[in-house]
N, C-alpha and C. Protein backbone atom coordinates (compact mmCIF):
# COMPACT_ATOMS: atom_id res chain seq x y z
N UNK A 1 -11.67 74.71 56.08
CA UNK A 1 -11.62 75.02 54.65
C UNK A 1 -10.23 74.72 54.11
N UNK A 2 -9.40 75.77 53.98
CA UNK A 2 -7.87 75.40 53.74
C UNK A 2 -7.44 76.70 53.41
N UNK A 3 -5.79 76.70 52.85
CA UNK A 3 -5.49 78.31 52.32
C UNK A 3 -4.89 77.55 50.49
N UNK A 4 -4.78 78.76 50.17
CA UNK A 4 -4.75 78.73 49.19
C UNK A 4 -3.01 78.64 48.41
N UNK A 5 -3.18 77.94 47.33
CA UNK A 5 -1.48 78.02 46.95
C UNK A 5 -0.71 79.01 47.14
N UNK A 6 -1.42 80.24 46.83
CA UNK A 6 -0.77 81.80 47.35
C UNK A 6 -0.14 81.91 48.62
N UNK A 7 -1.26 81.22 49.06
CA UNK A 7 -0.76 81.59 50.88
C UNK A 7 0.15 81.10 51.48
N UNK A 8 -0.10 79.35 50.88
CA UNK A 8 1.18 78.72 51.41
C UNK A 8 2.27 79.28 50.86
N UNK A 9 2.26 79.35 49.52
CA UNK A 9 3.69 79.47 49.48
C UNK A 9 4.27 81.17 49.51
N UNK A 10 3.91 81.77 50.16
CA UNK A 10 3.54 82.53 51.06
C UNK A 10 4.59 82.14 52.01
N UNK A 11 3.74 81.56 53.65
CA UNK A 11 4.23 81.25 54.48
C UNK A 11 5.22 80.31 54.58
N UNK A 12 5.49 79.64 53.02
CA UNK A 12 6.50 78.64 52.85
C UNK A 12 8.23 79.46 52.49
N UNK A 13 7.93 80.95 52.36
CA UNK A 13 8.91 81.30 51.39
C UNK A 13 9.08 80.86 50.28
N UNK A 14 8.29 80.48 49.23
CA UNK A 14 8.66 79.86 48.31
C UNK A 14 7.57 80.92 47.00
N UNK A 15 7.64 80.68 45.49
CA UNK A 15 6.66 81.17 44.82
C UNK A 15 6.18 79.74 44.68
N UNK A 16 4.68 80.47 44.34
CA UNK A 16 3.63 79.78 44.13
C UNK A 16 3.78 78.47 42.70
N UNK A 17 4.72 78.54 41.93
CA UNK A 17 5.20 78.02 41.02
C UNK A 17 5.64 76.75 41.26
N UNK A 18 6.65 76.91 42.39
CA UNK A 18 7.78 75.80 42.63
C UNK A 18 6.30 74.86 43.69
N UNK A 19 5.33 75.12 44.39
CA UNK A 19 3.95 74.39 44.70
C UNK A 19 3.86 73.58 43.57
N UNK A 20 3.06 74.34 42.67
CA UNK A 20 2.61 73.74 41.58
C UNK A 20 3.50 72.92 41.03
N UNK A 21 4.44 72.91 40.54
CA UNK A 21 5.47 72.52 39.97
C UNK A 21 5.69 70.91 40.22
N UNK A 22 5.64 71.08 41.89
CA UNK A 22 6.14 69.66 42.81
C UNK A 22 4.76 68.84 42.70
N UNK A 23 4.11 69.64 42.71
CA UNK A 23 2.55 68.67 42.44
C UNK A 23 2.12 67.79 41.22
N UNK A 24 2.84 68.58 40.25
CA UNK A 24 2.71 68.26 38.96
C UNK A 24 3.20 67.00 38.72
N UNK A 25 4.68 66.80 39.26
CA UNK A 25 5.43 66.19 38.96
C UNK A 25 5.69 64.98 39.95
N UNK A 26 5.71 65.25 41.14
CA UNK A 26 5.46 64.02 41.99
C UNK A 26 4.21 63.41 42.83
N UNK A 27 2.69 64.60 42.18
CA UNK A 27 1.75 64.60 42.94
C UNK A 27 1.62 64.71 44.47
N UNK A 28 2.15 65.81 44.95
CA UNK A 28 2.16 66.01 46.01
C UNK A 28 3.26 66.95 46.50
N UNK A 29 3.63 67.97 47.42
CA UNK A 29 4.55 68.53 47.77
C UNK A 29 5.10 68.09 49.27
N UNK A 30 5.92 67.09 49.14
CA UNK A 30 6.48 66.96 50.49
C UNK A 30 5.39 66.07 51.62
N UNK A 31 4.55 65.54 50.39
CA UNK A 31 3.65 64.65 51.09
C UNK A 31 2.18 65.39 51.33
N UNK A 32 2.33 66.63 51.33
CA UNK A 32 0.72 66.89 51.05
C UNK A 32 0.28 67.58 50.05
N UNK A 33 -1.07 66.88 50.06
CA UNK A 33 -1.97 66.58 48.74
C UNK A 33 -2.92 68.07 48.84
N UNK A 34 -2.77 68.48 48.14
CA UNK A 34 -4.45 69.82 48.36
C UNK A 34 -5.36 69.17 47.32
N UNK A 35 -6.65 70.00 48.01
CA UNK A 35 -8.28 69.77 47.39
C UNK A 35 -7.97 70.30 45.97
N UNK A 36 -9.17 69.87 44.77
CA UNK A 36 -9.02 70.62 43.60
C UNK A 36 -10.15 71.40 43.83
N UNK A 37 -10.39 72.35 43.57
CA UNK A 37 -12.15 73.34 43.76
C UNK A 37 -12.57 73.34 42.40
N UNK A 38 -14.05 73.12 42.30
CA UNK A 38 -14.73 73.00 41.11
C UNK A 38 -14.13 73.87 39.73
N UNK A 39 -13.74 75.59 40.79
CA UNK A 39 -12.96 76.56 39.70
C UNK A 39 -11.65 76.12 39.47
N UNK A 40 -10.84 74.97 39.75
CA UNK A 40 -9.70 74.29 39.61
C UNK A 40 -8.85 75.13 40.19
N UNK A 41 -9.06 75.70 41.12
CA UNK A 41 -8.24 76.48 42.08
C UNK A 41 -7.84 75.33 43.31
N UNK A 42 -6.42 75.23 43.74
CA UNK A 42 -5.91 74.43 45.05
C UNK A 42 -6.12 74.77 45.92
N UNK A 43 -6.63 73.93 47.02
CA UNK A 43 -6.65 74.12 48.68
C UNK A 43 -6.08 73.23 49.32
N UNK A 44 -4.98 73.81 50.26
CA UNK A 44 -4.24 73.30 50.59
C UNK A 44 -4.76 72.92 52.21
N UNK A 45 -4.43 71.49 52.84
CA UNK A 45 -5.12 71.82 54.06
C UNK A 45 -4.67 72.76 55.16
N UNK A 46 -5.42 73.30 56.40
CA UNK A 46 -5.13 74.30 57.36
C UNK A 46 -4.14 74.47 58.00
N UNK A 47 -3.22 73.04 58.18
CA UNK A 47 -2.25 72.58 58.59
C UNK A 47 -1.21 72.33 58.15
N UNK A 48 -1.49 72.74 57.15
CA UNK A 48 0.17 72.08 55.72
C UNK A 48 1.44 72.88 56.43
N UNK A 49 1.60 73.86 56.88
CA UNK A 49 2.47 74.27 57.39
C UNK A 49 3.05 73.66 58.78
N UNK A 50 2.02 73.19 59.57
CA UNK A 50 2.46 72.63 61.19
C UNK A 50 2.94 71.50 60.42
N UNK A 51 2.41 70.20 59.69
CA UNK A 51 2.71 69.02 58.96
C UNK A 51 4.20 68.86 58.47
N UNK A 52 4.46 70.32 57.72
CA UNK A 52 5.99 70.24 57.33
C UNK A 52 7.01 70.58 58.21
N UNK A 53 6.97 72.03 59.07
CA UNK A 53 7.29 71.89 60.03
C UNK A 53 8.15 70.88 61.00
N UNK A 54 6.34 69.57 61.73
CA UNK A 54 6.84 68.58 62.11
C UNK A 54 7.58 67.44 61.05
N UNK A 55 7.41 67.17 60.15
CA UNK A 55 7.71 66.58 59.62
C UNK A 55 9.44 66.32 59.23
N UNK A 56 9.60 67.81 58.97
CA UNK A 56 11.39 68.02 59.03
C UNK A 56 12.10 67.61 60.18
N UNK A 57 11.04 68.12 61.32
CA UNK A 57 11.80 67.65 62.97
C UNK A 57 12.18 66.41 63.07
N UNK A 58 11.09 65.89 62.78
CA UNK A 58 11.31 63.75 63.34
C UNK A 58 12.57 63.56 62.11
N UNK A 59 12.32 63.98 60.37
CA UNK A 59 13.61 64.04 59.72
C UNK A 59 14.74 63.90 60.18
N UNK A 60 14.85 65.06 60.51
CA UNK A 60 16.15 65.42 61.24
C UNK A 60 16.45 64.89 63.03
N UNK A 61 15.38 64.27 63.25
CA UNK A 61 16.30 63.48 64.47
C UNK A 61 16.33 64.81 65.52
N UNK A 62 15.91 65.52 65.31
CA UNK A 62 15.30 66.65 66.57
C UNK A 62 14.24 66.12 67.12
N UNK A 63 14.47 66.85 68.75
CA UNK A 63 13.07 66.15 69.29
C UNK A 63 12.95 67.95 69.70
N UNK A 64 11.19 67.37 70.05
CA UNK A 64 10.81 68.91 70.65
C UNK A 64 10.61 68.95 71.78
């Protein structure tokens, strides 16, 4: 299914705002895209968090 903008940004430390915000404006946050739901509510996929996560690592030239 996915979680919801709340949640991520949530587990992102971030408010739910600065999500929206980045979506708005560059279509996408950091490269991922969430679902729109018919009630125009965002779903973000299950993984958006492991994705950024890895994503900062290879960035930054860390290995795991």
């Amino acid at each position: 299914m996915g979680i919801t903008t709340d949640q991520l940004a949530n587990l992102l430390h971030l408010k739910p705002q600065s999500l929206r915000a980045a979506l708005s404006r560059e279509g996408h946050y950091f490269g991922l895209r969430p679902r729109k739901l018919p009630n125009g509510r965002l779903i973000w996929p299950d993984d958006a968090v492991q994705r950024l996560v890895s994503h900062r690592v290879v960035e930054s030239g860390v290995s795991q």
